[in-house]
Protein backbone atom coordinates (compact mmCIF):
# COMPACT_ATOMS: atom_id res chain seq x y z
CA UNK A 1 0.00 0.00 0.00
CA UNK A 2 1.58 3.43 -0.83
CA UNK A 3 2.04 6.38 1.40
CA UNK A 4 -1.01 8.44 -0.52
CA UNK A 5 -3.74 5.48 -0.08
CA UNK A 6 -2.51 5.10 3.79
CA UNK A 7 -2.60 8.76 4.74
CA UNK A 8 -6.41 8.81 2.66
CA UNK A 9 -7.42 5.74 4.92
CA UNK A 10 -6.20 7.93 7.90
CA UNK A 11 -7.45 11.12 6.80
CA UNK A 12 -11.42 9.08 6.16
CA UNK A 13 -11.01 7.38 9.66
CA UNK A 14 -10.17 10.08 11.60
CA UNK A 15 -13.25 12.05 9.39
CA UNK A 16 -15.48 9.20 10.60
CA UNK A 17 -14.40 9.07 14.11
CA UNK A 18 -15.14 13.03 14.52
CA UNK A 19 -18.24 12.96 12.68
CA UNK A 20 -19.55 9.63 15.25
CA UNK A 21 -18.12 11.48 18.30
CA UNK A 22 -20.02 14.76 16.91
CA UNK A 23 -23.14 13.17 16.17
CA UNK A 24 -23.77 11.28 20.01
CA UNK A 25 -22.49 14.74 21.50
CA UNK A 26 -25.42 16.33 19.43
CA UNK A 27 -27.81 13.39 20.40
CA UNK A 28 -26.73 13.58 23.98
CA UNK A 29 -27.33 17.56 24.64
CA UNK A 30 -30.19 17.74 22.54
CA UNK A 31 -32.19 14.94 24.36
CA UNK A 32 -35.57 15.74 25.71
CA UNK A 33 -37.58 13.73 28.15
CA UNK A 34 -41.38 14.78 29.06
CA UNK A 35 -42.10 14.27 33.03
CA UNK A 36 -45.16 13.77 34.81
CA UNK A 37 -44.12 12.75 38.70
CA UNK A 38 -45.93 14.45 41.77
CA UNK A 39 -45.22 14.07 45.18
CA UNK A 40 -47.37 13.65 47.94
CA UNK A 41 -46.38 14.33 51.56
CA UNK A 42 -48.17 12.60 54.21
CA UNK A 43 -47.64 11.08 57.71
CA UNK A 44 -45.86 8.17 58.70
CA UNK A 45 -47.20 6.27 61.37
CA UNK A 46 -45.23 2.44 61.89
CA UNK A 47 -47.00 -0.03 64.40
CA UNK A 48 -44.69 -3.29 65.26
CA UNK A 49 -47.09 -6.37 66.36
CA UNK A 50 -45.53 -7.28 68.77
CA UNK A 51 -44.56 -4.55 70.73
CA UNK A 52 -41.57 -6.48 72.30
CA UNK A 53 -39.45 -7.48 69.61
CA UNK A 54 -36.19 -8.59 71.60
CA UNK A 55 -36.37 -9.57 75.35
CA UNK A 56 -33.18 -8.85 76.33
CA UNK A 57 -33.02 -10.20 79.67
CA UNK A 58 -30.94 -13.23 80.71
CA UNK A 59 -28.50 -13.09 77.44
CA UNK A 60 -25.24 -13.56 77.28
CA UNK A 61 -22.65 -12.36 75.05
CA UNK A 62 -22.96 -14.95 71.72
CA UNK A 63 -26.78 -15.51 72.00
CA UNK A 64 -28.83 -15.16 69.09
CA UNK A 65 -32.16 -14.50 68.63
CA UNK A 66 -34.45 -15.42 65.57
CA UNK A 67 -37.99 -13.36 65.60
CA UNK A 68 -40.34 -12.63 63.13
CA UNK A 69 -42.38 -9.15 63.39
CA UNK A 70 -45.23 -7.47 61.63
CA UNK A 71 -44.14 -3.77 60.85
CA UNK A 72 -47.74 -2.01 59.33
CA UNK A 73 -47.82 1.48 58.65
CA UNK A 74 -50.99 3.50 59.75
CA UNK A 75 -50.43 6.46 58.59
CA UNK A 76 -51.85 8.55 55.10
């Protein structure tokens, strides 16, 4: 291949490579996305059945403890 034909293969690949890199930077800026989210405050009220979880009486350092708990909130 001669010196003319590699530096037109460069010359093309480096057009192509701006022209990509040109053409996502346009795509990316110009992107436009329509919204339609509200927000709603209200109160927060969390009830545990049952109200003692953990007894922690009588334990001793490499206890464990398995317990299952309903946590329901009562709130809005």
């Amino acid at each position: 291949m001669g010196i003319k034909k590699k530096l037109g293969m460069g010359v093309a690949t480096a057009a192509l490579g701006l022209s990509l890199i040109g053409g996502g930077t346009y795509a990316y800026f110009s992107d436009q996305v329509d919204t339609s989210n509200t927000f709603a405050a209200g109160t927060l009220d969390l009830a545990a059945s049952p109200t003692t979880i953990i007894d922690v009486s009588n334990l001793k350092p490499g206890d464990t403890i398995t317990r299952t708990f309903n946590l329901e909130n009562k709130g809005s």
